[in-house]
N, C-alpha and C. Protein backbone atom coordinates (compact mmCIF):
# COMPACT_ATOMS: atom_id res chain seq x y z
N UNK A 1 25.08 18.24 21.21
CA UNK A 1 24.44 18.63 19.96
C UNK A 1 25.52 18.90 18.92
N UNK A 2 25.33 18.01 17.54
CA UNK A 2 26.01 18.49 17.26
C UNK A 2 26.05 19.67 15.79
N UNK A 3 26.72 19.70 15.04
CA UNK A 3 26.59 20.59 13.64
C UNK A 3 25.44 20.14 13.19
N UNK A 4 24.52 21.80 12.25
CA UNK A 4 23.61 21.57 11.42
C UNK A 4 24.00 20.75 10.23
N UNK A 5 22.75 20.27 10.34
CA UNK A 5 22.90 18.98 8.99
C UNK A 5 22.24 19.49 7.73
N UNK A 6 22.89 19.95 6.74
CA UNK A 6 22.19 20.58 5.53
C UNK A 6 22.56 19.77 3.93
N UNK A 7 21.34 19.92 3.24
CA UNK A 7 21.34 19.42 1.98
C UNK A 7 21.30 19.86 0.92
N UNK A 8 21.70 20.06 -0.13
CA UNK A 8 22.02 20.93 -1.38
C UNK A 8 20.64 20.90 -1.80
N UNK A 9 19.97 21.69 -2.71
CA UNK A 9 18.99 21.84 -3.72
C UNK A 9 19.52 23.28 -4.38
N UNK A 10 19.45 22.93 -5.62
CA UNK A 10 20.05 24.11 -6.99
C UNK A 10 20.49 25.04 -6.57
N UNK A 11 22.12 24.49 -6.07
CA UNK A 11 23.20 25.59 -5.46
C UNK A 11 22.55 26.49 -4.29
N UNK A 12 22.14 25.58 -3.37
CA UNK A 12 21.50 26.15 -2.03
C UNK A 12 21.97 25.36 -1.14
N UNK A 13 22.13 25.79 0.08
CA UNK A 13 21.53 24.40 1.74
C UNK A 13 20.50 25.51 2.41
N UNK A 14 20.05 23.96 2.57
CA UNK A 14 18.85 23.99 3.45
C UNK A 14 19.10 22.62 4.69
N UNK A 15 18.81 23.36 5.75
CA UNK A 15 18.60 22.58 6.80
C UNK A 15 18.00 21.34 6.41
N UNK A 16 18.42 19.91 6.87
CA UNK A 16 17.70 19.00 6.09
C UNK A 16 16.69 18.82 7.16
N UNK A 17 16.35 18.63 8.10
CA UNK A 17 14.68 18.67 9.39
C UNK A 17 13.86 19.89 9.23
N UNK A 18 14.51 20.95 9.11
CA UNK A 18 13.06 22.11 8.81
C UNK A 18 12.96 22.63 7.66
N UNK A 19 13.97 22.49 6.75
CA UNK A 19 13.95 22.74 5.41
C UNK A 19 14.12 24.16 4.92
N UNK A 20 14.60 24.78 5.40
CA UNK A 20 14.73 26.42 5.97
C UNK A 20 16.06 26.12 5.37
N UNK A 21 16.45 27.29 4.68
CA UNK A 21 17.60 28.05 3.52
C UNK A 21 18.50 27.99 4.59
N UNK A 22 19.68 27.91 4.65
CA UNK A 22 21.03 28.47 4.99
C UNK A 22 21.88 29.43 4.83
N UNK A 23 21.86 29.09 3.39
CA UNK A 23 22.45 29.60 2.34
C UNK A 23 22.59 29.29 0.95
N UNK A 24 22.55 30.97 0.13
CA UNK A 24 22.68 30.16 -1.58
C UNK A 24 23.48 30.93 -1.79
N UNK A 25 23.47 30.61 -3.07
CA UNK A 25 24.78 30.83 -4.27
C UNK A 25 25.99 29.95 -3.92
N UNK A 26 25.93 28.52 -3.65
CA UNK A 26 26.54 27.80 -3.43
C UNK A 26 26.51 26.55 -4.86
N UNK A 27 27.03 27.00 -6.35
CA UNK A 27 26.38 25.61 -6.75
C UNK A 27 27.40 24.58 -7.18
N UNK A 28 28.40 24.80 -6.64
CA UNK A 28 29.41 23.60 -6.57
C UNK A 28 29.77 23.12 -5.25
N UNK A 29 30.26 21.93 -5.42
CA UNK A 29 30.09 20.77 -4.30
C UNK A 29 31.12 21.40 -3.35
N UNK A 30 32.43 22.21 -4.32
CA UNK A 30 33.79 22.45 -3.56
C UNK A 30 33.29 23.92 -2.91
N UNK A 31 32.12 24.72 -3.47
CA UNK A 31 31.95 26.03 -2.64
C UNK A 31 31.04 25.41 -1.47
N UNK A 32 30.16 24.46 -1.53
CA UNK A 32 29.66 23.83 -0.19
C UNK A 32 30.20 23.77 0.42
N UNK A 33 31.46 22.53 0.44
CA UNK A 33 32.36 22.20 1.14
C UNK A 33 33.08 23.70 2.06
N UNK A 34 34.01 24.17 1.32
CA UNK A 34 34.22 25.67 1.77
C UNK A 34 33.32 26.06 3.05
N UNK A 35 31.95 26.44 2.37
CA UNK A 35 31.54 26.98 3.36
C UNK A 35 30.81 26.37 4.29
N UNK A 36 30.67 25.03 4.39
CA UNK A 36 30.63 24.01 5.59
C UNK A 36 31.88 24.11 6.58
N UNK A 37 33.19 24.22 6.18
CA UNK A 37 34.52 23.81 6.56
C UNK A 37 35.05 25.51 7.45
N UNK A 38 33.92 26.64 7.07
CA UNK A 38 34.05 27.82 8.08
C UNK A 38 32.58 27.74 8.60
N UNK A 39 31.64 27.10 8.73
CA UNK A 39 30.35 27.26 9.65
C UNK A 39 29.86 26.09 10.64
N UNK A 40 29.64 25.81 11.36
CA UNK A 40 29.25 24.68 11.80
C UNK A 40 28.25 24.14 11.29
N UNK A 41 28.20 23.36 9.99
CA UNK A 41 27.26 22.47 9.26
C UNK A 41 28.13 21.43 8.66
N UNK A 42 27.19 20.37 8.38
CA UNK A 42 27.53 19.10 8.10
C UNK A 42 27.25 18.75 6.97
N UNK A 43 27.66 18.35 5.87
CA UNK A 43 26.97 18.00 4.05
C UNK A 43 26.84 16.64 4.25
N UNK A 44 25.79 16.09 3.57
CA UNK A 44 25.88 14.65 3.47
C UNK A 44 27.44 13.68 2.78
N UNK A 45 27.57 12.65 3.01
CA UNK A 45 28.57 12.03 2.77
C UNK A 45 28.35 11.59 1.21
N UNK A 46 29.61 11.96 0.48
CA UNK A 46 29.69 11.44 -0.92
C UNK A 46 30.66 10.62 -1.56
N UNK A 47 30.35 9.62 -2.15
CA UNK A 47 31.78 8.74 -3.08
C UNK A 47 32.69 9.62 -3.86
N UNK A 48 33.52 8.57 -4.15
CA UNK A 48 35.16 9.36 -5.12
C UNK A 48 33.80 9.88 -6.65
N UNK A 49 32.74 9.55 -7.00
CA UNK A 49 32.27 9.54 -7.91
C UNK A 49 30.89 10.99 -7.78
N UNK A 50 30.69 11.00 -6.46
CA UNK A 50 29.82 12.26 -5.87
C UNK A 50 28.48 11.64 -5.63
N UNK A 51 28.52 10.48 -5.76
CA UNK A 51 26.91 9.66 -5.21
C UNK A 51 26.63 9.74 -3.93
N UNK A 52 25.91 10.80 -3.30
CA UNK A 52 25.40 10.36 -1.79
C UNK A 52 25.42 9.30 -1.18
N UNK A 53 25.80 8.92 -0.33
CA UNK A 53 25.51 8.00 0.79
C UNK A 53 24.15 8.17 1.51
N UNK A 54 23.29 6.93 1.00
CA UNK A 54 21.88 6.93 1.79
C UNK A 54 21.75 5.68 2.69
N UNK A 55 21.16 5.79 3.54
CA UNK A 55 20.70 4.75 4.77
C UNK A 55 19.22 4.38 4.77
N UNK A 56 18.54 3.56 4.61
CA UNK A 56 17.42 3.65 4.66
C UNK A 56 16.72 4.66 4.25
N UNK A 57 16.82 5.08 2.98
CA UNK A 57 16.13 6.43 2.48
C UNK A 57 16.59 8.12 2.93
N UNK A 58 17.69 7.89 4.03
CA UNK A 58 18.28 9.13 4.73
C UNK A 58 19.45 9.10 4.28
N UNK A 59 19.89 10.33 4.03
CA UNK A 59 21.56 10.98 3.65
C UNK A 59 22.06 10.79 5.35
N UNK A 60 23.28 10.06 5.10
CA UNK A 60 24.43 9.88 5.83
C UNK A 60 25.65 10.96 6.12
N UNK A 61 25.52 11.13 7.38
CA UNK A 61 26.66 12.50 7.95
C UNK A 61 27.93 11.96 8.75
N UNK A 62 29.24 12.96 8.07
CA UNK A 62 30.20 12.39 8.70
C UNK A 62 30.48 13.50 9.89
N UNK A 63 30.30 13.24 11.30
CA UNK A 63 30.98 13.92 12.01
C UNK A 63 31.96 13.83 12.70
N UNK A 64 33.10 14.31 12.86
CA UNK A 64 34.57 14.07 13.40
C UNK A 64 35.43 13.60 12.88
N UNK A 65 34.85 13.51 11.80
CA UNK A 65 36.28 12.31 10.66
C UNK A 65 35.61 10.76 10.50
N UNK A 66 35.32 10.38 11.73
CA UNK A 66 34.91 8.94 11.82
C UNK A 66 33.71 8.65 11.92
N UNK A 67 32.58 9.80 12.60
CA UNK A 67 31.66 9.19 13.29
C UNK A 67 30.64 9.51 12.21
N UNK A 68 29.67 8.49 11.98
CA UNK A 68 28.99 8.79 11.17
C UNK A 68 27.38 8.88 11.52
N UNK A 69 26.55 9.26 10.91
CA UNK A 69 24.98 9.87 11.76
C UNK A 69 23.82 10.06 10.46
N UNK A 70 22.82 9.50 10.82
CA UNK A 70 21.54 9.94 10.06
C UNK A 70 21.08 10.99 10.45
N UNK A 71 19.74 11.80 9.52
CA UNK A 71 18.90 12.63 9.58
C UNK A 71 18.61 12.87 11.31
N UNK A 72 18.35 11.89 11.43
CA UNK A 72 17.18 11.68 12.98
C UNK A 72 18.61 11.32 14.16
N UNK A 73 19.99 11.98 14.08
CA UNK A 73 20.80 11.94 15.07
C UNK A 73 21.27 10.24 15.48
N UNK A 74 20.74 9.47 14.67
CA UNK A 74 21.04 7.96 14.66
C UNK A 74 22.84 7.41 14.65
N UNK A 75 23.38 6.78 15.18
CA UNK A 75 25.15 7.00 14.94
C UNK A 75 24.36 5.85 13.98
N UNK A 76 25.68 5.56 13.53
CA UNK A 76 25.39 4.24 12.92
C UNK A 76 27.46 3.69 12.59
N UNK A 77 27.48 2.23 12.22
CA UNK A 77 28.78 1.64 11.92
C UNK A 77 28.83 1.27 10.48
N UNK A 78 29.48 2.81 10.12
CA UNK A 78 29.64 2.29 8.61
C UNK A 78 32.08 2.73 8.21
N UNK A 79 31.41 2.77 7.46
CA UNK A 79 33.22 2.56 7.08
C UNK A 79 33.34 3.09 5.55
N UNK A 80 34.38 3.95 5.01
CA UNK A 80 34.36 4.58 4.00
C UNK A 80 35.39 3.19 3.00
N UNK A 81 34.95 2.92 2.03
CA UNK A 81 35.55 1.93 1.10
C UNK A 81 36.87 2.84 0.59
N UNK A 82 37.89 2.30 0.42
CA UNK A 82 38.90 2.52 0.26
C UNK A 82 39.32 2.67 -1.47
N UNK A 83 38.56 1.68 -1.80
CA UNK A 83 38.39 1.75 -3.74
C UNK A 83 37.54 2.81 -4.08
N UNK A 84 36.40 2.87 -3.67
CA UNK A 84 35.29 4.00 -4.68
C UNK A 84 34.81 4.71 -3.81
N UNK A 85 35.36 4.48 -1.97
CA UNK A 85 35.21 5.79 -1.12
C UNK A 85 33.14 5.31 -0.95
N UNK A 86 32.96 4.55 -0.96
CA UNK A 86 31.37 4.26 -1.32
C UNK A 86 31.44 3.91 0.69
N UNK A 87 29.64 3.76 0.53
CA UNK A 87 29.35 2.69 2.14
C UNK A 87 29.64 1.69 2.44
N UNK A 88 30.67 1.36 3.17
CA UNK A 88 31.09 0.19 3.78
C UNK A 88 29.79 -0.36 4.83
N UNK A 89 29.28 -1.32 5.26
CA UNK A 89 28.53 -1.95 6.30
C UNK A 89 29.14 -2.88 6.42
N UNK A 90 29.34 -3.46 7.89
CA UNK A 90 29.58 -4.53 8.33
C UNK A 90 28.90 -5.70 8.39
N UNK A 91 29.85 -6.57 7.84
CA UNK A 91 28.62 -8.34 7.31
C UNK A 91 28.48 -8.90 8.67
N UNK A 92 27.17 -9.52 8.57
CA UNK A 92 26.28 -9.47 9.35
C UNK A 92 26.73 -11.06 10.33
N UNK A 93 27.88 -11.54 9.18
CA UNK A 93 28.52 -13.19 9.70
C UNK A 93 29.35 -12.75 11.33
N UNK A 94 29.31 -13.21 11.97
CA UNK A 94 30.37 -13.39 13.30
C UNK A 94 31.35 -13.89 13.10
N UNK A 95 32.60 -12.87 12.76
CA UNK A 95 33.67 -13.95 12.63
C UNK A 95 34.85 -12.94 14.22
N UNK A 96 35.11 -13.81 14.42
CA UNK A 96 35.81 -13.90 15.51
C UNK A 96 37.26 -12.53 15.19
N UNK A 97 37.94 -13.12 14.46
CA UNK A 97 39.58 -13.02 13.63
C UNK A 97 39.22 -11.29 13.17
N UNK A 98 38.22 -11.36 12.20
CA UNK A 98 38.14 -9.77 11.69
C UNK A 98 36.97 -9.23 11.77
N UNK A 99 36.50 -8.33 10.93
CA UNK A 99 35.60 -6.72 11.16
C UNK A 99 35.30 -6.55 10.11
N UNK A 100 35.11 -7.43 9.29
CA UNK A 100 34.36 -7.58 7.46
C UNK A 100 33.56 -6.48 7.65
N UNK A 101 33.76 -5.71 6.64
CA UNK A 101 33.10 -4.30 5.86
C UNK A 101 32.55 -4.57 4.45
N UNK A 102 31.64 -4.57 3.97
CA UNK A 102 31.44 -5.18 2.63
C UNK A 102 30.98 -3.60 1.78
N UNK A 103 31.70 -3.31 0.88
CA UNK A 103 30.88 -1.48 0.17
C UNK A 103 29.73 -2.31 -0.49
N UNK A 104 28.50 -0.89 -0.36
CA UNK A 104 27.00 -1.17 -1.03
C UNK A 104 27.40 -1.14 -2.27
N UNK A 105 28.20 -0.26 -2.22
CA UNK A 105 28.21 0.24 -4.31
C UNK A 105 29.34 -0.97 -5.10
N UNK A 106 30.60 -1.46 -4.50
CA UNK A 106 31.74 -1.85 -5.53
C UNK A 106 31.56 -3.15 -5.51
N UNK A 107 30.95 -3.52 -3.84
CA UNK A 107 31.42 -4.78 -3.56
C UNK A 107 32.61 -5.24 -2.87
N UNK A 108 33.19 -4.21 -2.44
CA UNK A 108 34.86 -4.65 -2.02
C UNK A 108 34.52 -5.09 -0.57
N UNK A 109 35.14 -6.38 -0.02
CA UNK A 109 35.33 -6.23 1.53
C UNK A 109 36.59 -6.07 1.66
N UNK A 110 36.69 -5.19 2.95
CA UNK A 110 37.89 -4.90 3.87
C UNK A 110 37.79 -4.79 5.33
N UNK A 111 39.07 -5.36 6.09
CA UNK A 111 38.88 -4.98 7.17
C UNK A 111 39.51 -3.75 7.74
N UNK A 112 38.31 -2.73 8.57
CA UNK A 112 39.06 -1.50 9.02
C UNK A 112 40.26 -1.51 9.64
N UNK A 113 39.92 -2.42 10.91
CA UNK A 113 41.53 -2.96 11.95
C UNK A 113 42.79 -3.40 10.97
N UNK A 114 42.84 -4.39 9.70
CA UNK A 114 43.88 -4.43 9.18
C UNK A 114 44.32 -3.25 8.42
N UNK A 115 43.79 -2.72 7.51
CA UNK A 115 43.50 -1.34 6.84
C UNK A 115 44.47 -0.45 7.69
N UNK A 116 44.11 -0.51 9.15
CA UNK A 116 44.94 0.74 10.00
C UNK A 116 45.92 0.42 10.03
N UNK A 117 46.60 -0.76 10.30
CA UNK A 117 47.80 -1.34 11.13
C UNK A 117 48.52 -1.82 9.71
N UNK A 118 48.22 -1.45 8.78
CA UNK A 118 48.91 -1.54 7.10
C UNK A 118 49.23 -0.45 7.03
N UNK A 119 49.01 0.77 7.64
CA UNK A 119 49.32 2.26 6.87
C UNK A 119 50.08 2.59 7.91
């Protein structure tokens, strides 16, 4: 099991499945953060620009650095874009050679495997 998954409404979280308060007087993104980063809760995932990351109508959770998760405990294979930090998904082509990531928002493809072995 892992961290509660909570969602902002007017400098609040609320559990995002039962909808039950957490906590308020939270109304900046960096006092969320904060107090996500001392509780075991999870904020939805946001671009360099602060646009949520949605999946099929669900806010997207990063847990562990890498692993990423819907509402309903779903993993899923997404990849953080490197230009606008947006949703990477993987194109749907079979290519043998690489691991095409295409972002929803910029448009950029990249591959994660080269990406690593460049830095």
């Amino acid at each position: 099991m892992g961290p509660t998954k909570v969602i902002s409404k007017a400098g609040a979280l609320y559990e995002v499945k039962t909808d039950k308060l957490v906590q308020d007087g939270l109304p900046t993104r960096t006092e969320q953060e904060t107090y996500a980063a001392q509780h075991y809760i999870a904020l939805p995932v946001i671009d360099k620009a602060g646009k949520q990351w949605v999946l099929e109508g669900q806010p997207v959770f990063c847990l562990h650095g890498t692993q990423y998760e819907t509402v309903d405990d779903q993993k899923v294979h997404l990849a953080r874009c490197p230009d606008c930090g947006g949703m990477g998904i993987r194109d749907d082509e079979p290519l043998v050679e690489s691991d095409c990531i295409r972002c929803v928002q910029c448009g950029h493809e990249f591959d994660t495997r080269l990406e690593m072995m460049e830095t």
